[in-house]
N, C-alpha and C. Protein backbone atom coordinates (compact mmCIF):
# COMPACT_ATOMS: atom_id res chain seq x y z
N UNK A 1 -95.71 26.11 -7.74
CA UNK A 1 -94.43 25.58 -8.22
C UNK A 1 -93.36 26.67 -8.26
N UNK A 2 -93.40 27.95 -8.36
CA UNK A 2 -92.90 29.26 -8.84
C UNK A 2 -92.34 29.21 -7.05
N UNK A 3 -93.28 29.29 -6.33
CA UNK A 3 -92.80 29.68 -5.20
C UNK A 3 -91.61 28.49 -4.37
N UNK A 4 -92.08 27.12 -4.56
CA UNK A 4 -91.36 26.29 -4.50
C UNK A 4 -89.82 26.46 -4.93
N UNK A 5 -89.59 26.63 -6.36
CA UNK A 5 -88.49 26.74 -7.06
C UNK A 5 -87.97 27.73 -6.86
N UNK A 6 -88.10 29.13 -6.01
CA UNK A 6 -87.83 30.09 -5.81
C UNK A 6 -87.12 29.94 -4.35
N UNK A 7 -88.27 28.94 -3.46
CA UNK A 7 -87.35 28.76 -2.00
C UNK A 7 -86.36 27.90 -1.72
N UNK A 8 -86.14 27.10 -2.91
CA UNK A 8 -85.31 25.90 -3.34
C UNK A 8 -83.83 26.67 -3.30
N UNK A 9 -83.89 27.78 -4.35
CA UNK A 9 -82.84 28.77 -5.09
C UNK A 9 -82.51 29.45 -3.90
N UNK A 10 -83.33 30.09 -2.87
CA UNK A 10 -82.77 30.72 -1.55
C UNK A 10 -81.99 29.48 -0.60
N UNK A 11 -82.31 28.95 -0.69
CA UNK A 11 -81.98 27.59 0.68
C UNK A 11 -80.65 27.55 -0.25
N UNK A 12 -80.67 26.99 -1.23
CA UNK A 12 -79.17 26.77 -2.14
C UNK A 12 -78.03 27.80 -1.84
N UNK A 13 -78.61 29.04 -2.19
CA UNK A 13 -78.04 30.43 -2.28
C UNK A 13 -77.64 30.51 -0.63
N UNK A 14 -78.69 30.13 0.75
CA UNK A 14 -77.80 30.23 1.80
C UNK A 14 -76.46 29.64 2.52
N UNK A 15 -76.77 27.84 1.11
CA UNK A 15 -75.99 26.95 1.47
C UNK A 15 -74.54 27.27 0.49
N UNK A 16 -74.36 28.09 -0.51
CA UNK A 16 -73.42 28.24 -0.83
C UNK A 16 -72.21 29.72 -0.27
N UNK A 17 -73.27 30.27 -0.07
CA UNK A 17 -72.50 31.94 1.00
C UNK A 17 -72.21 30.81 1.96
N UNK A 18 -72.64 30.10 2.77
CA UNK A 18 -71.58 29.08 3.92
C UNK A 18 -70.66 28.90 4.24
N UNK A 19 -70.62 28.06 2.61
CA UNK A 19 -69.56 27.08 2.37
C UNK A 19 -68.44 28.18 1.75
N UNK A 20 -68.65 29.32 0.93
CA UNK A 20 -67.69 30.27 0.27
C UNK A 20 -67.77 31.22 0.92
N UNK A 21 -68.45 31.41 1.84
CA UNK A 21 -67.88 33.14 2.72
C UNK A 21 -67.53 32.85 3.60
N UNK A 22 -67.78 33.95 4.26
CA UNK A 22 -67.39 34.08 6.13
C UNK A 22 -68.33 34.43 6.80
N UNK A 23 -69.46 34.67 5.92
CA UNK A 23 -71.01 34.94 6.80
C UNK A 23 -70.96 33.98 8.07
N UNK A 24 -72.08 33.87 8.76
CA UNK A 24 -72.73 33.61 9.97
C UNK A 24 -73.63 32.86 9.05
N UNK A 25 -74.33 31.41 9.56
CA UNK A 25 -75.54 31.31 9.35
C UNK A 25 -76.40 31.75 9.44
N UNK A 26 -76.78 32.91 10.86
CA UNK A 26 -77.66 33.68 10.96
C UNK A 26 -77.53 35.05 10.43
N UNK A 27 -76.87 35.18 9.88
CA UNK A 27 -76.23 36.63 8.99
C UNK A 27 -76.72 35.99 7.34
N UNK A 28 -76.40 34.97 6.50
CA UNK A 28 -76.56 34.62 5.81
C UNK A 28 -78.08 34.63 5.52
N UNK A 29 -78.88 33.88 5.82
CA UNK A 29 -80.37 33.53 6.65
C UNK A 29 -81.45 34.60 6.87
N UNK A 30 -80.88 35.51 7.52
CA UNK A 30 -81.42 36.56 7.55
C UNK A 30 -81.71 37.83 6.40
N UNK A 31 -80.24 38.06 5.69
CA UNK A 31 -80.37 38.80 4.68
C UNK A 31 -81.05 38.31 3.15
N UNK A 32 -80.90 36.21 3.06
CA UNK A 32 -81.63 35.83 2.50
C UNK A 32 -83.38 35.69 2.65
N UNK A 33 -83.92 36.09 3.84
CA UNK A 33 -85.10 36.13 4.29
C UNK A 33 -85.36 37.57 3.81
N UNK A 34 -84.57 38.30 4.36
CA UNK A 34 -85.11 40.17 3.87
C UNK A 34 -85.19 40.47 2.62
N UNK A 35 -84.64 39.71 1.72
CA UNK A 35 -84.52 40.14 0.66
C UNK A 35 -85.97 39.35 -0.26
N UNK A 36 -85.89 38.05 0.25
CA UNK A 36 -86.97 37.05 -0.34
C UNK A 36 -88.22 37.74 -0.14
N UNK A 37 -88.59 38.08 1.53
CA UNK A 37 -89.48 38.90 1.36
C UNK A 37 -90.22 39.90 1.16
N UNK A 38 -89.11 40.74 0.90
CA UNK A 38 -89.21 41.77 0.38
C UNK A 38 -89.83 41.72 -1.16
N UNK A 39 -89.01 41.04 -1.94
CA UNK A 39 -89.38 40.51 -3.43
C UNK A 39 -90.99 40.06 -3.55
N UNK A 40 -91.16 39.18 -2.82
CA UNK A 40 -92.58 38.75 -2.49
C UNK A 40 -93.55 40.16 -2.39
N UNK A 41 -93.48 40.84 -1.53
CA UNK A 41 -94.26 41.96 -1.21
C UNK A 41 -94.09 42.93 -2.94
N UNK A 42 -93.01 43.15 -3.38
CA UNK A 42 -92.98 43.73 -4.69
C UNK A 42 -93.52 42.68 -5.71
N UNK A 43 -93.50 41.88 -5.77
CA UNK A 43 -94.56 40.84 -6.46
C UNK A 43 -95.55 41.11 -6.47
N UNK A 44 -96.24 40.88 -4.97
CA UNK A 44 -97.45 41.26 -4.86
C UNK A 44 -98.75 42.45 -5.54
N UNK A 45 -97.59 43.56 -5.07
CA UNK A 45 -98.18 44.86 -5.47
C UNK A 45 -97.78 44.93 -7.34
N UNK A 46 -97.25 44.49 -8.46
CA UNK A 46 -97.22 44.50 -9.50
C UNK A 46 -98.19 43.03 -10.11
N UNK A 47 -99.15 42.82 -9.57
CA UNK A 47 -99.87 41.53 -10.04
C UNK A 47 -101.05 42.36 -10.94
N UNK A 48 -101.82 41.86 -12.06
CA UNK A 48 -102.69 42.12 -12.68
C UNK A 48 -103.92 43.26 -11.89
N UNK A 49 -104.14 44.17 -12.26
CA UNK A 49 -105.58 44.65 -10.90
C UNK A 49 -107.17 43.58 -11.26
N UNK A 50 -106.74 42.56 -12.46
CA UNK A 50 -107.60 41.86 -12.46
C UNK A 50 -108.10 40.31 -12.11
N UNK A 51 -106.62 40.36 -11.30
CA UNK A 51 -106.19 38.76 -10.61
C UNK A 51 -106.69 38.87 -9.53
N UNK A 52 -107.25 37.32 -8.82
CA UNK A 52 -107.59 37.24 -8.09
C UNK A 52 -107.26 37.60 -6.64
N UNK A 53 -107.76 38.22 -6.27
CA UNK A 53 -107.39 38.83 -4.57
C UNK A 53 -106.22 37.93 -3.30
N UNK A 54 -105.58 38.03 -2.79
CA UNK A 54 -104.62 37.40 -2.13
C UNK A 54 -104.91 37.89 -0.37
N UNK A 55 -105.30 36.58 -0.21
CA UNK A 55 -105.70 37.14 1.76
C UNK A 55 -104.05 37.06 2.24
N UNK A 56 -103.51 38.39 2.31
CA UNK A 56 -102.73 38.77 2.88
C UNK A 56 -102.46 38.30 4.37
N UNK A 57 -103.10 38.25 5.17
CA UNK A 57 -103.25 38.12 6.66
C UNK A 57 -102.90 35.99 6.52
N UNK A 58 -103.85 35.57 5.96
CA UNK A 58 -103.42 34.14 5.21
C UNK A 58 -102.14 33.45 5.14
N UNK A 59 -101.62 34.54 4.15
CA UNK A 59 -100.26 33.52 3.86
C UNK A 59 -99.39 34.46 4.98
N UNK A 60 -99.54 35.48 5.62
CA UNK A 60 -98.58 35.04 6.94
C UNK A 60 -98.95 34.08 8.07
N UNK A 61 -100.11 34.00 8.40
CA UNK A 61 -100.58 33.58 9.48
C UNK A 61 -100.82 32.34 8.69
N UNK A 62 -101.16 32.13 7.73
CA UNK A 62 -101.60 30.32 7.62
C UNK A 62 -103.12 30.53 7.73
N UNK A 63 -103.96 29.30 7.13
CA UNK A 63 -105.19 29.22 7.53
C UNK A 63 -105.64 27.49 7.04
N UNK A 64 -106.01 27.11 7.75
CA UNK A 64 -106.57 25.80 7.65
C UNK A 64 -107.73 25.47 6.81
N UNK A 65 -108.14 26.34 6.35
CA UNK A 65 -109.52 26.49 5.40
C UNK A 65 -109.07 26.86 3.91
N UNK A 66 -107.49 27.10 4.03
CA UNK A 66 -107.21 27.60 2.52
C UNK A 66 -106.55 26.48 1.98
N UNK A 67 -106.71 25.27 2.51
CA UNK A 67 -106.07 23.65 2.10
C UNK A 67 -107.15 22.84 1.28
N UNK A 68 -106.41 22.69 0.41
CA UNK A 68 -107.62 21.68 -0.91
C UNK A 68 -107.05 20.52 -0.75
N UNK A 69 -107.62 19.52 -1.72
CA UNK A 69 -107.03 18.36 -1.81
C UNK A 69 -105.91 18.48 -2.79
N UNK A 70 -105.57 19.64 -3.45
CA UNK A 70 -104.30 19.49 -4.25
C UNK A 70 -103.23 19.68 -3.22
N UNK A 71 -103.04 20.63 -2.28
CA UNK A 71 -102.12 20.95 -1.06
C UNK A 71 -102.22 19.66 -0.18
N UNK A 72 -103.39 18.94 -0.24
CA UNK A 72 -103.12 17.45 0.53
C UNK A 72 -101.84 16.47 -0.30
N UNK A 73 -102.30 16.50 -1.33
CA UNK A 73 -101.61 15.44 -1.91
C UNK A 73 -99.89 15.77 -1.96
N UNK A 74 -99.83 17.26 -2.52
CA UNK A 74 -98.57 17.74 -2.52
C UNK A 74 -97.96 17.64 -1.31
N UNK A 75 -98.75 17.91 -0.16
CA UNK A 75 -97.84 17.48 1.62
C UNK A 75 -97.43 16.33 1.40
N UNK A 76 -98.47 15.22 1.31
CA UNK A 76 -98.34 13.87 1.29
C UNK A 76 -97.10 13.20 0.36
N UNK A 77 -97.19 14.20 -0.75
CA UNK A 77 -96.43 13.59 -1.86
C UNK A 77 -94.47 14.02 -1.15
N UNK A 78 -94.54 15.03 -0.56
CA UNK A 78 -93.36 15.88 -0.07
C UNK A 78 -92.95 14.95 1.04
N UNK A 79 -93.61 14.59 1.87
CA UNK A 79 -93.20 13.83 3.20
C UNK A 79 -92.62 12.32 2.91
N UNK A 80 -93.35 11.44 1.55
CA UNK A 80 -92.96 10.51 1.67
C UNK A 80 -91.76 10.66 0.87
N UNK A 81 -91.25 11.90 -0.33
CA UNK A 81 -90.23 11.79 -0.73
C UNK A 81 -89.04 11.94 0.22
N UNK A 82 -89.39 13.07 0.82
CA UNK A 82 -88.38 13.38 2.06
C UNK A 82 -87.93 11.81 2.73
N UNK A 83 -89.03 11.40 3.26
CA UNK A 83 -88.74 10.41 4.26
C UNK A 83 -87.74 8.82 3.46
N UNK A 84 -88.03 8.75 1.99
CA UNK A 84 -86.80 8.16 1.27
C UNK A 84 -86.37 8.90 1.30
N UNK A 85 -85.54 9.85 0.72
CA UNK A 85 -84.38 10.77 1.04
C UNK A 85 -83.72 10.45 2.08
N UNK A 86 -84.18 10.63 3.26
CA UNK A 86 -83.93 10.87 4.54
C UNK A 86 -83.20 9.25 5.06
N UNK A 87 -84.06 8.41 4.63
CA UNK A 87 -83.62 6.88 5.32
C UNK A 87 -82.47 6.14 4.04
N UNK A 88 -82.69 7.02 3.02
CA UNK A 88 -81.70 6.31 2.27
C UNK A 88 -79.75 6.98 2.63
N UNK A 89 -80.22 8.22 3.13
CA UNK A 89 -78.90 8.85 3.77
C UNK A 89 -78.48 9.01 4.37
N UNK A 90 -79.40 8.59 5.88
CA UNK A 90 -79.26 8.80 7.31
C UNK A 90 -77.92 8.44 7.95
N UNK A 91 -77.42 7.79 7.27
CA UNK A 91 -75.90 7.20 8.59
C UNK A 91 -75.27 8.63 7.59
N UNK A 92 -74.91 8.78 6.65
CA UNK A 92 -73.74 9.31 6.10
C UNK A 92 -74.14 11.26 6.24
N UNK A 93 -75.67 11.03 6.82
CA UNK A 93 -76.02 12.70 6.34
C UNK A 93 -75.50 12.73 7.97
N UNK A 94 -76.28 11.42 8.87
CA UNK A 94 -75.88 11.89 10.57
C UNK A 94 -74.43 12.52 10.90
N UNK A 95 -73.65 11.43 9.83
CA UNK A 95 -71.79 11.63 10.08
C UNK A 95 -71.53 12.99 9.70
N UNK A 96 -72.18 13.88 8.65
CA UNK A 96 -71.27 15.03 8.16
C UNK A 96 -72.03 15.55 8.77
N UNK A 97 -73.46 15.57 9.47
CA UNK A 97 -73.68 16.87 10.26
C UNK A 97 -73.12 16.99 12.11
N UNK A 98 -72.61 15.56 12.49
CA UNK A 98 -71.81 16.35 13.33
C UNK A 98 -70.17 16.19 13.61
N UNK A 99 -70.19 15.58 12.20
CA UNK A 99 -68.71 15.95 12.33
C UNK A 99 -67.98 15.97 10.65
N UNK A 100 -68.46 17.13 10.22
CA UNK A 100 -68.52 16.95 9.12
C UNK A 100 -66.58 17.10 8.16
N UNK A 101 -65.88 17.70 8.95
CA UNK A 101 -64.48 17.71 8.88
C UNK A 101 -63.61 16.19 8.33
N UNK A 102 -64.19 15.55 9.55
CA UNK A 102 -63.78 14.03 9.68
C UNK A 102 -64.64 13.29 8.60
N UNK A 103 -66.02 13.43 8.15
CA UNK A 103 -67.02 12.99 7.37
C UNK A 103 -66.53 13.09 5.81
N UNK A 104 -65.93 14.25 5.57
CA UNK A 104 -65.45 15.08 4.37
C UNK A 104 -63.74 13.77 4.12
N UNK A 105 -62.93 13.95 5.19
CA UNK A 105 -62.43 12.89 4.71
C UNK A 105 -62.30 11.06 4.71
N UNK A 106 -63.44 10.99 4.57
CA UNK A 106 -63.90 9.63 4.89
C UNK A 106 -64.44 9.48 3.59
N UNK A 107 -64.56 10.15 2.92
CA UNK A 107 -65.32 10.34 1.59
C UNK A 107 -66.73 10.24 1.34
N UNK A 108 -67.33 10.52 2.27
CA UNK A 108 -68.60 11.51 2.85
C UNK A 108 -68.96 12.63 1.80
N UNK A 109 -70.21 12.65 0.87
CA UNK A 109 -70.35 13.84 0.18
C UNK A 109 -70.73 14.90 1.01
N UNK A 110 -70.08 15.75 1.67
CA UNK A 110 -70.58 16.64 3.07
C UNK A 110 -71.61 17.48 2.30
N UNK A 111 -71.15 18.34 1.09
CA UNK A 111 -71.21 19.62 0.48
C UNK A 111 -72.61 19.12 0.03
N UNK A 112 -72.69 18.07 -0.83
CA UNK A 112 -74.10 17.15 -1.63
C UNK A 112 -75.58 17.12 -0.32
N UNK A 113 -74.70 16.65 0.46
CA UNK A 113 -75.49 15.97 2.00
C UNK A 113 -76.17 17.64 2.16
N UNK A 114 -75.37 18.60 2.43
CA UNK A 114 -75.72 20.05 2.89
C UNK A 114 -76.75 20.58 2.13
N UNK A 115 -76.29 20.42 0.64
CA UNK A 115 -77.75 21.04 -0.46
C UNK A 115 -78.57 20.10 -0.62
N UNK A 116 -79.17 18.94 -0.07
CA UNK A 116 -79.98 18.36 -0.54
C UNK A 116 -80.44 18.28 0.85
N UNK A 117 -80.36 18.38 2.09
CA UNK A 117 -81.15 18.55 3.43
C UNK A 117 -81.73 19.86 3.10
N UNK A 118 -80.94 21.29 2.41
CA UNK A 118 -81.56 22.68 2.96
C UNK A 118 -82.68 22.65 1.51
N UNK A 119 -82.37 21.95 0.43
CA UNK A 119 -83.36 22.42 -0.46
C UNK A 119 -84.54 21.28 0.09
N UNK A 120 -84.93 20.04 0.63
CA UNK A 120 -86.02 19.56 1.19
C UNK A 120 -86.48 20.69 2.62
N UNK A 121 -85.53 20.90 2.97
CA UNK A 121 -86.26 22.21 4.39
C UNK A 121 -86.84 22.96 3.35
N UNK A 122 -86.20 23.27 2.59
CA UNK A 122 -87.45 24.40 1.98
C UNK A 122 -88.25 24.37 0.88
N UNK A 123 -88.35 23.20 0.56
CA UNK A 123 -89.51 22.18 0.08
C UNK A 123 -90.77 22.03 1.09
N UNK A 124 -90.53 21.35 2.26
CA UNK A 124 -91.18 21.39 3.51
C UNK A 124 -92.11 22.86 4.25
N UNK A 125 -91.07 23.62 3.98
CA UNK A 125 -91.68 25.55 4.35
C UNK A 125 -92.74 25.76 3.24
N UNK A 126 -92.38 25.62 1.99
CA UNK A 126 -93.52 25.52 1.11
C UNK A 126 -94.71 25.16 1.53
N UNK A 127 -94.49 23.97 1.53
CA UNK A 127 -96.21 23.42 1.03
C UNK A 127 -96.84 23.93 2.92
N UNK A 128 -95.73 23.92 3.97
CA UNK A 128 -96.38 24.83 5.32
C UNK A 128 -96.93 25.54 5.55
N UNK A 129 -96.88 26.79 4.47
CA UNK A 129 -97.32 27.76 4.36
C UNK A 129 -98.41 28.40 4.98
N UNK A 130 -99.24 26.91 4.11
CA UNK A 130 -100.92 27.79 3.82
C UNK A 130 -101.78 27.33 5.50
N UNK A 131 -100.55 26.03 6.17
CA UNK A 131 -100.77 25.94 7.40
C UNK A 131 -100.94 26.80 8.42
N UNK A 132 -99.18 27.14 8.66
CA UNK A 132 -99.17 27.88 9.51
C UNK A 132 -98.51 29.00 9.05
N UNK A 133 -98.42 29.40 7.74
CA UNK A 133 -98.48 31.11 7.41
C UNK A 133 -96.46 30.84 7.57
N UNK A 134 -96.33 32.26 6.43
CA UNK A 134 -94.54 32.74 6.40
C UNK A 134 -94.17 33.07 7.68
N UNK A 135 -94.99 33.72 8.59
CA UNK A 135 -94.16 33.94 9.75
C UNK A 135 -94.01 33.04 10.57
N UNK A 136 -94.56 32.25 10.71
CA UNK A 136 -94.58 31.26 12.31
C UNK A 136 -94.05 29.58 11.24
N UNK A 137 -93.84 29.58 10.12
CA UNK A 137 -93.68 28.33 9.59
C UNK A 137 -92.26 27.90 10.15
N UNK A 138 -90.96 28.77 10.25
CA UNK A 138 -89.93 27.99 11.11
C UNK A 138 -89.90 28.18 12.32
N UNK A 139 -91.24 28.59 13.13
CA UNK A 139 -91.68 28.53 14.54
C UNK A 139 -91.79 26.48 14.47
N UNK A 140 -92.64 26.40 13.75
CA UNK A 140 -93.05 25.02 13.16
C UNK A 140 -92.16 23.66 13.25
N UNK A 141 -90.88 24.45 12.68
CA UNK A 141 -89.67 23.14 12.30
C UNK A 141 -88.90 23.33 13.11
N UNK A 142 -88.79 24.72 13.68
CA UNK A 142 -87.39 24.39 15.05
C UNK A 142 -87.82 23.64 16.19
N UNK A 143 -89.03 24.22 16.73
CA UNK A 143 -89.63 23.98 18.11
C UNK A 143 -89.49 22.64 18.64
N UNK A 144 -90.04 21.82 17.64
CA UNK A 144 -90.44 20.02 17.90
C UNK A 144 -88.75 19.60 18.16
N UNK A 145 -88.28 20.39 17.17
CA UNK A 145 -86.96 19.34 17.02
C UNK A 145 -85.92 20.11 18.42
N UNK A 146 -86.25 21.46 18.17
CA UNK A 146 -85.27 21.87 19.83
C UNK A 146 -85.90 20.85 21.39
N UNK A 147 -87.24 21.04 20.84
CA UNK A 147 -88.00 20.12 22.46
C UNK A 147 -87.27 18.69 22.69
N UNK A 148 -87.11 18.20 20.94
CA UNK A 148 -86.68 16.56 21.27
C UNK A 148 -85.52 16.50 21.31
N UNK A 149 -84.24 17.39 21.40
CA UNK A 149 -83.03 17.83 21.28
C UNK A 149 -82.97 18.10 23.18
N UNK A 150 -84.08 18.48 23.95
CA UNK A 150 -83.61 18.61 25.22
C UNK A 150 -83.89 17.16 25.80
N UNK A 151 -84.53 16.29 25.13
CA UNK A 151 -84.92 15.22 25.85
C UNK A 151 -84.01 13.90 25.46
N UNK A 152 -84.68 13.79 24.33
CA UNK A 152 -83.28 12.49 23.80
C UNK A 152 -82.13 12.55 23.65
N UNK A 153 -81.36 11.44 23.86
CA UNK A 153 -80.04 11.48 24.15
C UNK A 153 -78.97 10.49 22.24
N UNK A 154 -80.21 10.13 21.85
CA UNK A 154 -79.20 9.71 20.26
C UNK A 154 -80.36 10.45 19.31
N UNK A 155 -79.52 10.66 18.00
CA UNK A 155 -80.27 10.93 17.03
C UNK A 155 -81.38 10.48 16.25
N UNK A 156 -81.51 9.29 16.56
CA UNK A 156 -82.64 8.15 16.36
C UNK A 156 -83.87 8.15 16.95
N UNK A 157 -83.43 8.54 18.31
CA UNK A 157 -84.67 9.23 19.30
C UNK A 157 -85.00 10.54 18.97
N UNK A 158 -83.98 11.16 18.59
CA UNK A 158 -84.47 13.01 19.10
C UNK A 158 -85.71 13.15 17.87
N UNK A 159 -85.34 12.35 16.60
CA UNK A 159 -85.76 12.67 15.11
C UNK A 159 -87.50 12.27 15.77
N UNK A 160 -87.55 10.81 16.01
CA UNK A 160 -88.66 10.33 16.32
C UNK A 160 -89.80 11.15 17.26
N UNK A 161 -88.84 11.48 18.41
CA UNK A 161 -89.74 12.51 19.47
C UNK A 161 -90.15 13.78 18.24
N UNK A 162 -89.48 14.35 17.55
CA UNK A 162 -89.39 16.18 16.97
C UNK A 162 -90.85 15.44 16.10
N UNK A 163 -90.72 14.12 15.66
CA UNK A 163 -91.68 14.04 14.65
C UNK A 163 -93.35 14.17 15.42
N UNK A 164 -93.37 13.24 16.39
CA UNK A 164 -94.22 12.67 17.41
C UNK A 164 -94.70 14.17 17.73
N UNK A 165 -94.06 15.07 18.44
CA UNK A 165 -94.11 16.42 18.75
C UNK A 165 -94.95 17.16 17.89
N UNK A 166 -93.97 17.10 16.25
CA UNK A 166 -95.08 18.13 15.32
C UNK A 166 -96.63 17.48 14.99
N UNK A 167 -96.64 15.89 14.89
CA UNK A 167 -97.67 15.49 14.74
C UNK A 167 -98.80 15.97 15.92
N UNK A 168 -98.01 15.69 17.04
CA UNK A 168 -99.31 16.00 18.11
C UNK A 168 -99.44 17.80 18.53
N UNK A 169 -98.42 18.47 18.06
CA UNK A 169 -98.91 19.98 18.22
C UNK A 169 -99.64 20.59 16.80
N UNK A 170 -100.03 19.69 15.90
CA UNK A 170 -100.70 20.20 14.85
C UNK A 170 -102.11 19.75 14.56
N UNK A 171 -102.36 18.10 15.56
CA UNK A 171 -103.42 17.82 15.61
C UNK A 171 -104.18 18.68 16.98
N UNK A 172 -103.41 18.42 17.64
CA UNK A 172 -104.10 19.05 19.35
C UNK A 172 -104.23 20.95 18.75
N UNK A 173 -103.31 21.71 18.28
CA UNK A 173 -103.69 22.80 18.35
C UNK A 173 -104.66 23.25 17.18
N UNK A 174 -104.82 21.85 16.28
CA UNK A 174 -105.86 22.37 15.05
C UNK A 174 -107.47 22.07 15.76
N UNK A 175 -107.38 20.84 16.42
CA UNK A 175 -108.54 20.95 17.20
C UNK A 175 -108.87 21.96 18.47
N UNK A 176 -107.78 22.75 19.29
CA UNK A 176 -108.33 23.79 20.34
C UNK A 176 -108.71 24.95 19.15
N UNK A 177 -108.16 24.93 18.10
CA UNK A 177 -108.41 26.33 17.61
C UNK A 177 -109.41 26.79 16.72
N UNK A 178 -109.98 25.27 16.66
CA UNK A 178 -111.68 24.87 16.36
C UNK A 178 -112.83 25.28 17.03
N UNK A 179 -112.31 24.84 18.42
CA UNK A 179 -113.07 24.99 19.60
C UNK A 179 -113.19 26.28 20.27
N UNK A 180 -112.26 26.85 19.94
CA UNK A 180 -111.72 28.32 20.41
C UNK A 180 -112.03 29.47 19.41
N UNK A 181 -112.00 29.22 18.00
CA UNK A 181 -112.29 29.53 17.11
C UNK A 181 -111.62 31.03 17.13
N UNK A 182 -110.26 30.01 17.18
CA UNK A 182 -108.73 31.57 17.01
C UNK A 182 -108.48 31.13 15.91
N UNK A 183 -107.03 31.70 15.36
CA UNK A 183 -106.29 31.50 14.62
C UNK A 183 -105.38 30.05 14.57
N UNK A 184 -105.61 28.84 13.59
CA UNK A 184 -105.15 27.58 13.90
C UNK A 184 -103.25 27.43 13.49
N UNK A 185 -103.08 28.32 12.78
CA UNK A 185 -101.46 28.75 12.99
C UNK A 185 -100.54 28.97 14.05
N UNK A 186 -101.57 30.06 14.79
CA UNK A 186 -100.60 30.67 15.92
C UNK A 186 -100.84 29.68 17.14
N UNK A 187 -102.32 28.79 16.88
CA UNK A 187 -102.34 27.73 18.13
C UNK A 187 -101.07 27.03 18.27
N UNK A 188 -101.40 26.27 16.82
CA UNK A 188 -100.31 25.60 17.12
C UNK A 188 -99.16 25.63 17.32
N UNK A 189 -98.19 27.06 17.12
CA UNK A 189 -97.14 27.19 17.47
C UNK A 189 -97.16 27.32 18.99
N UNK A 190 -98.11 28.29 19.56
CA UNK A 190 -98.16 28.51 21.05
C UNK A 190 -98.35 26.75 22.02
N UNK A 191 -99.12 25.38 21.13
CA UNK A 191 -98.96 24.37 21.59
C UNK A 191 -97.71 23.92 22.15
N UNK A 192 -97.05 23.97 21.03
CA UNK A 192 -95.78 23.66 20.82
C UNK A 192 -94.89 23.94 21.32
N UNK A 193 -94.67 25.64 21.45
CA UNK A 193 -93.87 26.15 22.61
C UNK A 193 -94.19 25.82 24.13
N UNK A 194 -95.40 25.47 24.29
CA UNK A 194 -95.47 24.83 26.04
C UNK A 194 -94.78 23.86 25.63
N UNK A 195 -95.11 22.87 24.65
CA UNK A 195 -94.08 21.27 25.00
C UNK A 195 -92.68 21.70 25.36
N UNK A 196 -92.11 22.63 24.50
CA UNK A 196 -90.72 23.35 24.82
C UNK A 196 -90.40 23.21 26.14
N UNK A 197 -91.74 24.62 26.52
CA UNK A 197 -91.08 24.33 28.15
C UNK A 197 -91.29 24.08 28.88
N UNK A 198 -92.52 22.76 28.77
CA UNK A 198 -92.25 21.41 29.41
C UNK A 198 -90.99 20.60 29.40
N UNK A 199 -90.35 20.22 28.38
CA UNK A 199 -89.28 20.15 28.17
C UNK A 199 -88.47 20.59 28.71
N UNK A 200 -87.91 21.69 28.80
CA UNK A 200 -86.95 22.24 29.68
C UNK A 200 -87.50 22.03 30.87
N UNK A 201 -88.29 22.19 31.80
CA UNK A 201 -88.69 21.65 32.87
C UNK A 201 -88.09 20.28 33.34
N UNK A 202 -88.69 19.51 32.61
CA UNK A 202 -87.91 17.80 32.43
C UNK A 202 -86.61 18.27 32.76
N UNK A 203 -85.93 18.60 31.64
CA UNK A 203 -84.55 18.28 31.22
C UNK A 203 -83.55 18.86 32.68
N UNK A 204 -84.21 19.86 33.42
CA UNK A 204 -83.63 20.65 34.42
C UNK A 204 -84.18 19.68 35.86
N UNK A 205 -85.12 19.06 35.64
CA UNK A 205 -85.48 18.38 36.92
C UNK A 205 -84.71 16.48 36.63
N UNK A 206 -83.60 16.86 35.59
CA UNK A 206 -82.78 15.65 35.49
C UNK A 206 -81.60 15.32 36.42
């Protein structure tokens, strides 16, 4: 929950430098990442010497064996909130994210719409974690949705393909990495990135 409420407060914190500075998203993003993890790592090293051990290698990389049924339910419980969220706002969140100028005066909550998409993204990175680990987890959420971004042509489609995408690069690369008996994190991102550029393949042989 600590860590949750902590990535909630960063996602917020990137969405308000945005809207009140002159940062870059990727300037913003970044120094909120260096700093988060940095904190984390000083966390780490000030924990009890009599607390339980932390597989380091784990929570970057993810591991499929470190999922209980409490991390089931909490995914489960996260996806279906999201997914009300998501269908209860969809025309008015679609309008301010691409045209959010015109959205803003239409009386469109743009600013509301903005913190309540970035604090579910990082609701979502949470409970990812123990999947596919801090480093490769927004390997995870861009990939599907850039692949279905080269293929579909409305937002209705692209969402559906990005979903279709993560579902089948998390089942297909959790089962090769069974079989293979690698790392089931980095499979699945490396799945995923072929759909990519399959994808681009497609999209260039259009």
């Amino acid at each position: 929950m600590g860590g949750a409420a902590l990535t909630v407060l960063v996602s917020l914190g990137i969405a308000y430098v945005l809207r009140t500075g002159k940062l870059g998203g990727d300037v913003a993003t970044g120094v909120f990442f260096a700093v988060s993890f940095a904190l984390g790592v000083l966390l780490l090293g000030l924990r009890p010497v009599d607390a339980p051990m932390v597989n380091v290698e784990s929570v970057l990389f993810g591991s499929i064996l470190a999922i209980g049924h409490t991390d089931l339910y909490m995914v489960a419980g996260v996806a279906v909130v999201a997914g009300l969220l998501l269908a209860a706002t969809w025309s008015r969140l679609a309008y301010a994210t691409f045209d959010p100028a015109l959205a803003r005066l239409s009386g469109v909550p743009v600013a509301a719409l903005d913190y309540m998409l970035l604090a579910l993204t990082a609701v979502v990175i949470v409970v990812s974690v123990k999947t596919v680990g801090i480093v490769l987890v927004s390997s995870f959420i861009v990939i599907p949705a850039a692949s279905a971004g080269l293929l579909a042509r409305s937002i209705g489609r692209m969402t559906l393909l990005a979903v279709t995408l993560g579902v089948f690069g998390a089942g297909a690369g959790l089962l090769a990495s069974y079989h293979l008996d690698v790392a089931s994190g980095a499979t699945i991102i490396l799945l995923l990135g072929l759909c990519f550029a399959l994808a681009m393949v497609i999209r260039r042989g259009r």
